[in-house]
N, C-alpha and C. Protein backbone atom coordinates (compact mmCIF):
# COMPACT_ATOMS: atom_id res chain seq x y z
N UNK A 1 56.54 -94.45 17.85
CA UNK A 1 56.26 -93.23 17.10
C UNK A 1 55.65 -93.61 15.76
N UNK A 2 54.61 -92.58 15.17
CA UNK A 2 53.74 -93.33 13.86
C UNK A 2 54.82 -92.85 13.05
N UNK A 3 54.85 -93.63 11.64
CA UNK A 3 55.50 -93.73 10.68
C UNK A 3 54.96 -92.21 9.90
N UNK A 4 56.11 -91.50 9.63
CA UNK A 4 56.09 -90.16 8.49
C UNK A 4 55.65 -90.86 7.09
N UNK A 5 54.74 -89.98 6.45
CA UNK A 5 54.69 -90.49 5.39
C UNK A 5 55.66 -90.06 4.10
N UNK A 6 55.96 -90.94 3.35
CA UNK A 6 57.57 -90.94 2.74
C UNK A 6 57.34 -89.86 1.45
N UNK A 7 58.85 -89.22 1.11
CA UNK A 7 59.16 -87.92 0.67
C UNK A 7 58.23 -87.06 0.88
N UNK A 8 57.93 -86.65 2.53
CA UNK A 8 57.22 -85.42 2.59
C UNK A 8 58.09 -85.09 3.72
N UNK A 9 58.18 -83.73 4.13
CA UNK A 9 59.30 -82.99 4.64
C UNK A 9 58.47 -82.62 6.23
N UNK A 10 58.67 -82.41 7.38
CA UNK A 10 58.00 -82.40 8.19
C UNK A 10 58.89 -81.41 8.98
N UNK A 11 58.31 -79.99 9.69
CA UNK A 11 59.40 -79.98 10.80
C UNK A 11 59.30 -79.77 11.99
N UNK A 12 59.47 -79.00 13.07
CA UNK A 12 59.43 -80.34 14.18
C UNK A 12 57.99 -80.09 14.93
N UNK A 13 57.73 -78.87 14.47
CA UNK A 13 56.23 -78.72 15.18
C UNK A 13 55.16 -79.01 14.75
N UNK A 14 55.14 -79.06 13.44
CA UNK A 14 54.24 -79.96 12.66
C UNK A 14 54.25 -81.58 13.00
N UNK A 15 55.17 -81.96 13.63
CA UNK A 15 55.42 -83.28 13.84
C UNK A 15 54.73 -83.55 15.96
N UNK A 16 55.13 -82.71 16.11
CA UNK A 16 54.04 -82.58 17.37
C UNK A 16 53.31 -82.54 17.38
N UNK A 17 52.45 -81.85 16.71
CA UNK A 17 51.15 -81.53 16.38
C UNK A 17 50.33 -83.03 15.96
N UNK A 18 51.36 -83.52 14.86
CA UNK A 18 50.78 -85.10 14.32
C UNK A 18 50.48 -85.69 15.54
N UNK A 19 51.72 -86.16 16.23
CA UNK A 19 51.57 -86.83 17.71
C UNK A 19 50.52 -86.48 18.46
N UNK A 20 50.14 -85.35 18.98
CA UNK A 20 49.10 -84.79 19.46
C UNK A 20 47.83 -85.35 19.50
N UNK A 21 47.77 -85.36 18.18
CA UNK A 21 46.37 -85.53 17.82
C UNK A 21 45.91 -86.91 17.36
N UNK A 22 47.09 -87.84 17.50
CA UNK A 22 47.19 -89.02 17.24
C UNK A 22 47.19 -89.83 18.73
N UNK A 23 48.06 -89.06 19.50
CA UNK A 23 48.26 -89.69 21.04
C UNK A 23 46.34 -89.70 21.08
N UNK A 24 45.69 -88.59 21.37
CA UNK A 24 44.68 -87.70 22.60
C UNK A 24 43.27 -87.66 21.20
N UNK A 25 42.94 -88.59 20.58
CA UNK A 25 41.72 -88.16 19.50
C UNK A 25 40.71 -87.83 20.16
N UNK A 26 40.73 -87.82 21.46
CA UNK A 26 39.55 -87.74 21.83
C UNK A 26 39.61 -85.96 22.73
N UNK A 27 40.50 -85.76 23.32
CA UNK A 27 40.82 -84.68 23.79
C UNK A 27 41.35 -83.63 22.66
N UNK A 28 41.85 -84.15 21.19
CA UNK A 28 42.42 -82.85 21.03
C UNK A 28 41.39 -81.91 20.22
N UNK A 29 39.97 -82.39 20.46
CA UNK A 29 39.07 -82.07 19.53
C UNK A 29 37.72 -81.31 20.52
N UNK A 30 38.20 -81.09 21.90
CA UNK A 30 37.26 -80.37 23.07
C UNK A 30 37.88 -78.92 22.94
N UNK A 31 38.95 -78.17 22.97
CA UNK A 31 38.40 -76.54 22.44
C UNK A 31 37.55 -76.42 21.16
N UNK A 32 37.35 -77.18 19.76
CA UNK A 32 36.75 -77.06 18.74
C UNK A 32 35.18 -77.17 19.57
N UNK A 33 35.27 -78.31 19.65
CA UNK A 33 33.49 -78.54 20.28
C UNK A 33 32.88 -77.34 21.58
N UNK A 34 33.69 -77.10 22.52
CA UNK A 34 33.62 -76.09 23.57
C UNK A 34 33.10 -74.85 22.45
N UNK A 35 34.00 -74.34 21.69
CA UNK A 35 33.94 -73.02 20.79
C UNK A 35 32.52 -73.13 20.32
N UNK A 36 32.56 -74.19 19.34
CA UNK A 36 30.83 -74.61 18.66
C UNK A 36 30.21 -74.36 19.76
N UNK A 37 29.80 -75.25 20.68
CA UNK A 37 29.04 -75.02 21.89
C UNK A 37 28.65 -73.70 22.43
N UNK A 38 29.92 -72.97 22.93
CA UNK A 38 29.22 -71.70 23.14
C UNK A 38 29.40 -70.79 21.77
N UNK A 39 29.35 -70.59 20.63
CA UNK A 39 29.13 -69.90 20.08
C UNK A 39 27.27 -70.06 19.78
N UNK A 40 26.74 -71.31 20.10
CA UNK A 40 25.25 -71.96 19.60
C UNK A 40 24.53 -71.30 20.52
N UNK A 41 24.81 -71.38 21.95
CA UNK A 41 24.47 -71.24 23.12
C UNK A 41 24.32 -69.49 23.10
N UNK A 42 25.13 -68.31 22.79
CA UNK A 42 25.22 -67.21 22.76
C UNK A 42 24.41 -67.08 21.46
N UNK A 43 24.31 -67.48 20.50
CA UNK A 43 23.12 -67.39 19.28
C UNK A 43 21.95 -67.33 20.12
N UNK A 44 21.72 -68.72 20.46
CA UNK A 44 20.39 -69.26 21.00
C UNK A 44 19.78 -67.80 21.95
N UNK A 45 20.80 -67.65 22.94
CA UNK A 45 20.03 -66.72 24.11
C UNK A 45 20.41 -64.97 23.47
N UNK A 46 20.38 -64.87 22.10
CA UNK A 46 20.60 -63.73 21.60
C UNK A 46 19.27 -63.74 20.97
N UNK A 47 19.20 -64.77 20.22
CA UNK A 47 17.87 -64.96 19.29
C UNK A 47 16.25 -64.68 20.63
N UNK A 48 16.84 -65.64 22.03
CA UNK A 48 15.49 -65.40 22.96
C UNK A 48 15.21 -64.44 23.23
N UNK A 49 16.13 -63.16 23.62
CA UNK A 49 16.15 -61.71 23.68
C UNK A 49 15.69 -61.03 23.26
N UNK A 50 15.98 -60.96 21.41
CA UNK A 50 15.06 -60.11 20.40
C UNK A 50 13.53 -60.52 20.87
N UNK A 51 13.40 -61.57 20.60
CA UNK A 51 11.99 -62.34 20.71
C UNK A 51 11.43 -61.66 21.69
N UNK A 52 11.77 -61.78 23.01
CA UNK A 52 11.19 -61.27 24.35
C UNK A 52 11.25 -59.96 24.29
N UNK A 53 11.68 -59.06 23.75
CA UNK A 53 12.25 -57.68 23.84
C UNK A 53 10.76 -57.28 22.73
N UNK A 54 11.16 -58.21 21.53
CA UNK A 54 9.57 -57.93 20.11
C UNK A 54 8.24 -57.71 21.45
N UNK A 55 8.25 -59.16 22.34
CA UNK A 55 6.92 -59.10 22.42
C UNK A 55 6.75 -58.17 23.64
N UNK A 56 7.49 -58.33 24.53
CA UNK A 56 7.46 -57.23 25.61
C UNK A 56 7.38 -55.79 24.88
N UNK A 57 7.72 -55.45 24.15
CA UNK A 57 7.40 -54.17 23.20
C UNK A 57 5.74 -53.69 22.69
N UNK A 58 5.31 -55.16 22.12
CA UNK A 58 4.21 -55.33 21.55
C UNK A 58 3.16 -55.51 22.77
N UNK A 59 3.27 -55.59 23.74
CA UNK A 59 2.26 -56.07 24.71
C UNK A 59 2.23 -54.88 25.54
N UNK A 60 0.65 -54.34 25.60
CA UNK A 60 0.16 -52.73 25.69
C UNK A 60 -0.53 -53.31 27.13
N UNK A 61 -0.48 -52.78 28.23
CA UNK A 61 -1.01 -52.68 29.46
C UNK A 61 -2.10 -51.71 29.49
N UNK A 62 -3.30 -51.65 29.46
CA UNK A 62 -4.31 -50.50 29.50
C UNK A 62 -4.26 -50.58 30.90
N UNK A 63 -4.49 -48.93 31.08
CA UNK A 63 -5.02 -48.73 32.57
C UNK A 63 -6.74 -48.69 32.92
N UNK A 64 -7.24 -48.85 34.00
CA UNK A 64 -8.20 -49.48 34.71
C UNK A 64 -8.86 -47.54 35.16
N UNK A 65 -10.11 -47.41 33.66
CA UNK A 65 -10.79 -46.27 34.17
C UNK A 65 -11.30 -46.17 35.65
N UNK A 66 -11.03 -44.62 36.40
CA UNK A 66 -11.09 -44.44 37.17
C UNK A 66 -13.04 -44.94 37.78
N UNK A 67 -13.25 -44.70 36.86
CA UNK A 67 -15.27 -44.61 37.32
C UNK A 67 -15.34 -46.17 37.65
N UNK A 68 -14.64 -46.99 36.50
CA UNK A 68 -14.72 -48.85 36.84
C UNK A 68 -14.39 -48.91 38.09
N UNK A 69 -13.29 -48.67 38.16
CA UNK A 69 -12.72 -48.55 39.31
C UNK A 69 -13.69 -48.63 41.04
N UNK A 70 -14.58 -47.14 40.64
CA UNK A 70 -15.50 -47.26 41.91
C UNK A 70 -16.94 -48.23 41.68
N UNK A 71 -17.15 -48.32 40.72
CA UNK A 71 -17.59 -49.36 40.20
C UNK A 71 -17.45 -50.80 40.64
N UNK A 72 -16.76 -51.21 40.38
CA UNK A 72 -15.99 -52.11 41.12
C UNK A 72 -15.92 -52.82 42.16
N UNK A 73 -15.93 -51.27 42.78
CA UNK A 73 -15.32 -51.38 44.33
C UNK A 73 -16.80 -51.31 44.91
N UNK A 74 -18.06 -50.70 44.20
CA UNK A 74 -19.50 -50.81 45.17
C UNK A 74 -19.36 -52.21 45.03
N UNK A 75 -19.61 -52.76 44.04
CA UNK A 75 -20.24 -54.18 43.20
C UNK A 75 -19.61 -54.99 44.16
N UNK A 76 -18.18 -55.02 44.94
CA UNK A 76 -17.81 -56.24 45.47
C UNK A 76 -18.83 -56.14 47.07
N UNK A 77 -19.02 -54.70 47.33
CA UNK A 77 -19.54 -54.92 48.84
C UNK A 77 -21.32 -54.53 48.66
N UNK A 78 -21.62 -54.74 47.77
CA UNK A 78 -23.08 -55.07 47.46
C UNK A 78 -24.03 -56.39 48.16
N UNK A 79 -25.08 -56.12 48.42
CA UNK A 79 -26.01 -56.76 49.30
C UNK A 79 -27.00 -57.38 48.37
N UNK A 80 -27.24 -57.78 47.41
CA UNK A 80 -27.95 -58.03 46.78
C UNK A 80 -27.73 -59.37 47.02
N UNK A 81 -29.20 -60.07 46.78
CA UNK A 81 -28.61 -62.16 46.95
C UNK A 81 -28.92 -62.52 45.28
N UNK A 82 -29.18 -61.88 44.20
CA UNK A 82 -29.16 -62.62 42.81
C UNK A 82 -28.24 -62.41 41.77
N UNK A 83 -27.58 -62.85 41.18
CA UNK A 83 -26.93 -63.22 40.11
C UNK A 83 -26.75 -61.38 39.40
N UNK A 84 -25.73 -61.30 39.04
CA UNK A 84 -25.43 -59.78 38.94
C UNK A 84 -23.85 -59.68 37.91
N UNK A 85 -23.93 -58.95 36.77
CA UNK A 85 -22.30 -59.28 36.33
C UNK A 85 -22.05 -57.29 35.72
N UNK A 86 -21.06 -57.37 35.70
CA UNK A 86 -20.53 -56.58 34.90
C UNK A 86 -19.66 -56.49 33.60
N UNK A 87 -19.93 -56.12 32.91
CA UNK A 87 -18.83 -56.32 31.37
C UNK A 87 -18.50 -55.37 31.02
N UNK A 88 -17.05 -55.66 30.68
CA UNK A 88 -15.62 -54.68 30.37
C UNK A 88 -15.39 -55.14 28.91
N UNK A 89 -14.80 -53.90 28.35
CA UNK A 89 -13.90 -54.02 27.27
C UNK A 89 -12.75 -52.90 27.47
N UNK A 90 -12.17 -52.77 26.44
CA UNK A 90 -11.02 -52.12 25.94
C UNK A 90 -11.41 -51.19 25.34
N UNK A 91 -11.28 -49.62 25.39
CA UNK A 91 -11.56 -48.71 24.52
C UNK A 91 -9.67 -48.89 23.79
N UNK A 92 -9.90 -48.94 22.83
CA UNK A 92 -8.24 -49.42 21.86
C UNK A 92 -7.75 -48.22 21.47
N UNK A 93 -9.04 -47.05 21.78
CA UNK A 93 -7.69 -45.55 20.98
C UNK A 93 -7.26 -44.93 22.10
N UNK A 94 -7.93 -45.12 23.60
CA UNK A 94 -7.72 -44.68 24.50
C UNK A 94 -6.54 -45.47 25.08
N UNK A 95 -6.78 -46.75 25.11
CA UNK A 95 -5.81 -47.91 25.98
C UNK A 95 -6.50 -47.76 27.05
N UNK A 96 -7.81 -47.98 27.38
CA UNK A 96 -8.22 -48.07 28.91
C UNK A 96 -9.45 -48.81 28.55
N UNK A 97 -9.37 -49.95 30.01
CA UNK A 97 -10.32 -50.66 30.26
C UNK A 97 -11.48 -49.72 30.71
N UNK A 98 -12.75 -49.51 30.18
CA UNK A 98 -14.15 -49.66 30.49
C UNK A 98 -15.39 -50.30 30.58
N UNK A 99 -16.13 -49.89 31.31
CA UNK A 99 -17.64 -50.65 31.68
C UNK A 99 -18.18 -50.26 30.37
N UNK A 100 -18.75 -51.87 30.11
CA UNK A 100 -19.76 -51.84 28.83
C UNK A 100 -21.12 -51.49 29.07
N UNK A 101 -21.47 -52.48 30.19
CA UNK A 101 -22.80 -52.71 30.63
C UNK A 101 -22.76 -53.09 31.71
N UNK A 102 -23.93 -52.96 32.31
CA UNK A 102 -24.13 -53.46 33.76
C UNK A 102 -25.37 -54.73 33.79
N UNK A 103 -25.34 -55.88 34.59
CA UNK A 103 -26.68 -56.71 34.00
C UNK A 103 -26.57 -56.53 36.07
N UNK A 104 -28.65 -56.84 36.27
CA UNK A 104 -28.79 -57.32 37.19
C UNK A 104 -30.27 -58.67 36.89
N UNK A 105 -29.54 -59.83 38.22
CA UNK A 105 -30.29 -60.82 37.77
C UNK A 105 -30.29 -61.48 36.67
N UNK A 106 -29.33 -61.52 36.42
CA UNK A 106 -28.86 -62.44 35.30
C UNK A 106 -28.49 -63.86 35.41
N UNK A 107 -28.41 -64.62 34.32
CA UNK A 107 -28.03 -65.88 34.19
C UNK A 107 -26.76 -66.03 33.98
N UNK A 108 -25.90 -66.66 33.42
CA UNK A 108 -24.45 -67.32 32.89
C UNK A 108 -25.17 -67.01 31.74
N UNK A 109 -25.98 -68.02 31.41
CA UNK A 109 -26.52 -68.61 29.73
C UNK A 109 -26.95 -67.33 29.14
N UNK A 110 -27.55 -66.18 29.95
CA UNK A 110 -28.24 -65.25 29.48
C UNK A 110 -26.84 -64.01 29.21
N UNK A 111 -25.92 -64.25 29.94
CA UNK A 111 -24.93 -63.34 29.73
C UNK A 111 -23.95 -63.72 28.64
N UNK A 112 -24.16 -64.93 28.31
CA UNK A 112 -23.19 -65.59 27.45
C UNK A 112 -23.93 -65.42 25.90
N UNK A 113 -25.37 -64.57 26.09
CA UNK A 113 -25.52 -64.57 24.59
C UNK A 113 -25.34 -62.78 24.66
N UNK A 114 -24.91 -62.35 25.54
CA UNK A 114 -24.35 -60.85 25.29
C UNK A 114 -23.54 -61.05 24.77
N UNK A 115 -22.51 -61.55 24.87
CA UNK A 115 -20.97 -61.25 24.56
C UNK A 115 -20.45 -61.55 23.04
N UNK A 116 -19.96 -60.50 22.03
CA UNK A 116 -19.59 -60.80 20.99
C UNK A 116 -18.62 -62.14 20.55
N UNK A 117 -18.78 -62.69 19.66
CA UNK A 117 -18.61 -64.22 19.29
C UNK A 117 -16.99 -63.96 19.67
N UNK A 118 -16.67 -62.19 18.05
CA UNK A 118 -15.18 -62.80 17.88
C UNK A 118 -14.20 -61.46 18.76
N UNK A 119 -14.71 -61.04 19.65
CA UNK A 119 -13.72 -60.10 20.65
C UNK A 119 -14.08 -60.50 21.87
N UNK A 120 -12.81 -60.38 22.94
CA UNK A 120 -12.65 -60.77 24.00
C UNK A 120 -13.64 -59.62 25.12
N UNK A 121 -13.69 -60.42 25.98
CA UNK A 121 -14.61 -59.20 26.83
C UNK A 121 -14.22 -59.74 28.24
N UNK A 122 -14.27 -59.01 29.38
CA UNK A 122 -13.82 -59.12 30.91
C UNK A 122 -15.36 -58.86 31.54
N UNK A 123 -15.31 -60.10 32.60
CA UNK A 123 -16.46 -60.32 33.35
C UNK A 123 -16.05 -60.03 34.58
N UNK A 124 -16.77 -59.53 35.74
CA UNK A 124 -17.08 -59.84 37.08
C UNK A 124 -18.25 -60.16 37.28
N UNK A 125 -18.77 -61.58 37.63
CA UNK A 125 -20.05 -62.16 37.92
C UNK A 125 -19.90 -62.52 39.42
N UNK A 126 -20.98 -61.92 39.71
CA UNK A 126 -21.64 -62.51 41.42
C UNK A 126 -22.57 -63.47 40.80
N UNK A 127 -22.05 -64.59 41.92
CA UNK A 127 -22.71 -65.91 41.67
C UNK A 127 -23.32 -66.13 42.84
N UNK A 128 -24.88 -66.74 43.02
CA UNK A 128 -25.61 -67.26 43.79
C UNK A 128 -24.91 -68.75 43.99
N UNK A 129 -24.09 -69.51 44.61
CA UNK A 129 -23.40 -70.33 44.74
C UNK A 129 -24.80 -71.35 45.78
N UNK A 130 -24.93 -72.34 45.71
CA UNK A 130 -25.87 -73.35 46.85
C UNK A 130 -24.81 -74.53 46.61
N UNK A 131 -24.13 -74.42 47.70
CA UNK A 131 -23.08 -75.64 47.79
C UNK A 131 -23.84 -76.92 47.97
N UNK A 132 -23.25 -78.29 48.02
CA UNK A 132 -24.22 -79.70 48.26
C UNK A 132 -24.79 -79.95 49.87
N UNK A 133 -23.82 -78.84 50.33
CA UNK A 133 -24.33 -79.09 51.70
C UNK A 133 -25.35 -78.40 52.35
N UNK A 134 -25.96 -77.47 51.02
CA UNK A 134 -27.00 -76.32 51.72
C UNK A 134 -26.73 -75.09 51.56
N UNK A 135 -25.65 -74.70 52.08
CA UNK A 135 -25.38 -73.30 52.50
C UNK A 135 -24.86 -72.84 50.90
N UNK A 136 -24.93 -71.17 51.53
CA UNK A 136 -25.38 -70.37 50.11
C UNK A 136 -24.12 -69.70 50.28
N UNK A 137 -23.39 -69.31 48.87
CA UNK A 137 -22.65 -68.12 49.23
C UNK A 137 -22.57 -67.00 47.71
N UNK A 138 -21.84 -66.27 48.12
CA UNK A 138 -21.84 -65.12 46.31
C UNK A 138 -20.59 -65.00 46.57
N UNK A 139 -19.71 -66.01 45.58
CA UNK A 139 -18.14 -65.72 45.36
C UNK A 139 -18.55 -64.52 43.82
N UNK A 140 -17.47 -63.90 44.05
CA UNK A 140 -17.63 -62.60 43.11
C UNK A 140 -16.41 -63.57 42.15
N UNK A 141 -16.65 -63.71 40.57
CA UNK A 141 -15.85 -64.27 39.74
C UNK A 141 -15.26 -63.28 38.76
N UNK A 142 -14.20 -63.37 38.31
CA UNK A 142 -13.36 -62.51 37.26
C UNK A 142 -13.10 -63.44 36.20
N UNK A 143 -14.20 -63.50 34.57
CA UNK A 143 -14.08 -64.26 33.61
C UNK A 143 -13.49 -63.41 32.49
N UNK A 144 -12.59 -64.22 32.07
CA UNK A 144 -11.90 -63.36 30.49
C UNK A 144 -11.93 -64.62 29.89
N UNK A 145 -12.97 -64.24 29.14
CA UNK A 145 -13.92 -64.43 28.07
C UNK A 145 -13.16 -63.93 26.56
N UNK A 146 -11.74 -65.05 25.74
CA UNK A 146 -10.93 -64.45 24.69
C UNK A 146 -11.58 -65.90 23.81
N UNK A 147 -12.59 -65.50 22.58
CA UNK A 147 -12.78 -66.67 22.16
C UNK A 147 -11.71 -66.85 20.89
N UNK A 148 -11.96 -68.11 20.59
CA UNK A 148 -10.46 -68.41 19.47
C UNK A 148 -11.85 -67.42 18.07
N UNK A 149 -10.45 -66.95 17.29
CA UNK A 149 -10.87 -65.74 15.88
C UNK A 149 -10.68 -64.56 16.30
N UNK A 150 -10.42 -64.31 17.84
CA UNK A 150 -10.52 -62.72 17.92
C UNK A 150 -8.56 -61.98 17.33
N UNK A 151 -8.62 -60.43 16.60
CA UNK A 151 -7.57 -59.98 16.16
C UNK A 151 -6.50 -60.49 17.00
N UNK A 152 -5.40 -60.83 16.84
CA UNK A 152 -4.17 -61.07 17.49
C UNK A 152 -3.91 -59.55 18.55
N UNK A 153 -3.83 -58.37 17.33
CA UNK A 153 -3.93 -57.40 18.51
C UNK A 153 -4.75 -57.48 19.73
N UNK A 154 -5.93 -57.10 19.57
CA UNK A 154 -7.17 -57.27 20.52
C UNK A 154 -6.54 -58.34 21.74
N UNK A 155 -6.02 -59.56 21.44
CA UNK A 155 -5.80 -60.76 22.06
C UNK A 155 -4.60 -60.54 22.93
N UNK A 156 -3.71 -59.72 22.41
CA UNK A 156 -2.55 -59.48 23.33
C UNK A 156 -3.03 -58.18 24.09
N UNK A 157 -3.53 -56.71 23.72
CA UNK A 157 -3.90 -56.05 24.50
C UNK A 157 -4.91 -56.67 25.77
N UNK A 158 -5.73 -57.17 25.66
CA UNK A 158 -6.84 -57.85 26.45
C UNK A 158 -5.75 -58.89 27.81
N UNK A 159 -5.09 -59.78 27.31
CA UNK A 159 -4.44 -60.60 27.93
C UNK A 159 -3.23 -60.08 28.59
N UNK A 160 -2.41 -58.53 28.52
CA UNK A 160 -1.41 -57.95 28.98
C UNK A 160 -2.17 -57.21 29.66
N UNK A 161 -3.70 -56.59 29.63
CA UNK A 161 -4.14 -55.62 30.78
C UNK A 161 -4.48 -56.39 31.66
N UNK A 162 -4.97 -58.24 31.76
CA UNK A 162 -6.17 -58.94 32.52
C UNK A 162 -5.77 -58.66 33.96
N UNK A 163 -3.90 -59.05 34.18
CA UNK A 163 -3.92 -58.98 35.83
C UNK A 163 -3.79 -57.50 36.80
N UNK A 164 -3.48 -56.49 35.20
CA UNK A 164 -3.76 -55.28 36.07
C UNK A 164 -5.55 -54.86 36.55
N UNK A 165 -6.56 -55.56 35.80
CA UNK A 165 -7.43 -55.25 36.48
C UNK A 165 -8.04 -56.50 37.28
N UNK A 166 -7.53 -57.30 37.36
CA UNK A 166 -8.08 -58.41 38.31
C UNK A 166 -7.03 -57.46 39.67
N UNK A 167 -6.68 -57.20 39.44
CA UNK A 167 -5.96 -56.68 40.62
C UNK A 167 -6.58 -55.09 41.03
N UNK A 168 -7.22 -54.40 40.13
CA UNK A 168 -7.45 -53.21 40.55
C UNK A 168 -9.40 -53.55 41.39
N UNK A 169 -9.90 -54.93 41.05
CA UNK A 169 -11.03 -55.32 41.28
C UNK A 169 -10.63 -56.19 42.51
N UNK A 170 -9.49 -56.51 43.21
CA UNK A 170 -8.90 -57.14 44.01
C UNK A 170 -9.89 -58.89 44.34
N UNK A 171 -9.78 -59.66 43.23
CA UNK A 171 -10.18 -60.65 43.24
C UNK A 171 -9.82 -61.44 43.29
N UNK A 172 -10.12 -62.99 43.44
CA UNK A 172 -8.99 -64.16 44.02
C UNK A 172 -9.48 -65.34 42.79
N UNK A 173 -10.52 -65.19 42.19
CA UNK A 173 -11.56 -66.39 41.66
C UNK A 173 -11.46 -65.96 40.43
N UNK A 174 -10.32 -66.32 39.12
CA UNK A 174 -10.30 -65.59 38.16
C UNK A 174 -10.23 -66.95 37.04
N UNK A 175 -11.25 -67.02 36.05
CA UNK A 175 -10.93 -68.24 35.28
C UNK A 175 -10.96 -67.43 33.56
N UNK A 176 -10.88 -68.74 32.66
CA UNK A 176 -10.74 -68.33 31.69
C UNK A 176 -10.93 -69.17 30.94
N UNK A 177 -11.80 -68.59 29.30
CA UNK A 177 -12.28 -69.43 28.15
C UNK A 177 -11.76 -69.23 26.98
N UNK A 178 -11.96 -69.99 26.10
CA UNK A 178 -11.18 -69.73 24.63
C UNK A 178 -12.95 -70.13 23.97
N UNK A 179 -13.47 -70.26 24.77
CA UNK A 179 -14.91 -70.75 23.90
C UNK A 179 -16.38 -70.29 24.80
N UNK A 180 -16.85 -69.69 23.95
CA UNK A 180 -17.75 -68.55 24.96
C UNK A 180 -18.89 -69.55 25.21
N UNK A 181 -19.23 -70.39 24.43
CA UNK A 181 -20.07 -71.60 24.50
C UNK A 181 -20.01 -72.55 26.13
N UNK A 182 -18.67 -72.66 26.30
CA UNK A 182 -18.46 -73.02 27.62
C UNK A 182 -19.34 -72.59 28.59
N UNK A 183 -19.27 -71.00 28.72
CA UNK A 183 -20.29 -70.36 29.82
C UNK A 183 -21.54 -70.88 30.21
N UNK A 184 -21.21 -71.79 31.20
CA UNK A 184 -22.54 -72.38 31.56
C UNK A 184 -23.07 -72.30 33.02
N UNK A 185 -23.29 -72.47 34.13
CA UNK A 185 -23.70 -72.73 35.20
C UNK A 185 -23.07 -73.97 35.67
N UNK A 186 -23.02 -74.70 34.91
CA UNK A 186 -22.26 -76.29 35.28
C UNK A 186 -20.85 -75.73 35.20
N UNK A 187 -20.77 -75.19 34.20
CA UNK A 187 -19.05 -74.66 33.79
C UNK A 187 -18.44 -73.84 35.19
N UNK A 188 -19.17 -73.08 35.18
CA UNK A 188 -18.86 -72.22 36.52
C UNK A 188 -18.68 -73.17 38.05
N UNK A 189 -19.69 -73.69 37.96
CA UNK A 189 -19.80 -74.62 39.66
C UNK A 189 -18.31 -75.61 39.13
N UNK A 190 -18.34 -76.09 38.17
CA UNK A 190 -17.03 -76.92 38.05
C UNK A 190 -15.74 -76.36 38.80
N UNK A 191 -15.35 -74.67 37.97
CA UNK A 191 -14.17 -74.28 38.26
C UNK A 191 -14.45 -73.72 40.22
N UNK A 192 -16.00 -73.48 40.76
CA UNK A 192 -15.43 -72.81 42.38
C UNK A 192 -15.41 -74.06 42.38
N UNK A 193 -15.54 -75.59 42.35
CA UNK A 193 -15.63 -76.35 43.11
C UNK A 193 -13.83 -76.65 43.86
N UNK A 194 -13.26 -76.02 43.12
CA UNK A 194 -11.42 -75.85 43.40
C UNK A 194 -11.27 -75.40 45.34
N UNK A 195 -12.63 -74.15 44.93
CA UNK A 195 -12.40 -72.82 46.22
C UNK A 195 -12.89 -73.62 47.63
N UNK A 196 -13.91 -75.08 47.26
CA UNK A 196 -14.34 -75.50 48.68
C UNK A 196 -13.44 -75.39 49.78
C-alpha cells in the first residue's frame, strides 16, 4: 500500500480513490478521454451540419425553360453533318435556364470567342468527330464553360442547375473548364477520346 502523506487526514474513500488511480494510471483516465472524445466528435459533426445546411440553402436549382427544352430535344435528332452548338445562360431574376443563341457551322475556336471571359455559360456542341480509323460520327457534347473571376453567386447558381439540365437535354458526354482558352478542337478530341 503507498505511503499517506504525513499529518494529512484521509478518509476511507478518498483513500480508494488514491489507490485507484495509483493501481490503473492508465485505465483510470478512459471515461475523461472517452467524454473529450465524444464531446469533439458531436462539435465536429454539429459544426458539418450548419455548413451543409448554409450551403444547401445557398445553392439555387434553376429550372430548364420550357422552349430550351424543345429546343433541345430537335437539336439532338437533327440531320445536319457540320459543327452546330447552342448557348445557355441563366436569366438570375427569373431562376431559369435559357437559350442565348443558336450558332450553325461553327468552330470550337470560333465559339470560344463568343463566350464572355468572366460569366459562366452552358454549351451543347455537335461535333463532326473523324475518328483515326476513318469513320465519322456527331457525339452531341454538354460544355460548362465556368471560367475562374466569375461572381461566386453566378458560380454556385450555374453549377447547382448543370445536372438538372444535362439531364433535361438527356446527355451522356458532359465536360468541363475553368479556362475558356482551353476550348479547342484538340481539347475536345482529347476528352471523347475516353467514349472510344
Amino acid at each position: 500500500m503507498p505511503a499517506l502523506p504525513y499529518c494529512m487526514c484521509y478518509n476511507i474513500k478518498e483513500i480508494n480513490n488514491i489507490l485507484r488511480v495509483r493501481q490503473h494510471p492508465v485505465t483510470s483516465s478512459w471515461p475523461r478521454r472517452n467524454y473529450l472524445y465524444n464531446t469533439t466528435v458531436s462539435l465536429q459533426t454539429r459544426t458539418q451540419n450548419k455548413t451543409s445546411s448554409r450551403m444547401s440553402s445557398s445553392l439555387v436549382v434553376c429550372e430548364v425553360d420550357e422552349s430550351l427544352k424543345e429546343k433541345l430535344k430537335k437539336f439532338r435528332f437533327q440531320k445536319e453533318t457540320n459543327n452546330a452548338a447552342i448557348l445557355m445562360k441563366i436569366d438570375m431574376e427569373k431562376q431559369l435556364v435559357i437559350q442565348e443563341e443558336e450558332y450553325e457551322d461553327i468552330s470550337l475556336d470560333d465559339l470560344r470567342n463568343e463566350l464572355p471571359e468572366r460569366q459562366p455559360r452552358f454549351i451543347v456542341y455537335s461535333y463532326k468527330y473523324i475518328h483515326t480509323d476513318g469513320r465519322v460520327s456527331y457525339p452531341l457534347c454538354f460544355i460548362f464553360s465556368s471560367p475562374v473571376g466569375c461572381k461566386p453567386e453566378q458560380q454556385m447558381m450555374y453549377a447547382g442547375s448543370k445536372n438538372q439540365l444535362v439531364s433535361a437535354a438527356e446527355l451522356t458526354k458532359v465536360f468541363e473548364t475553368r479556362n475558356i482558352d482551353d476550348l479547342s478542337e484538340e481539347w475536345l478530341i482529347n476528352k471523347l477520346s475516353f467514349f472510344r
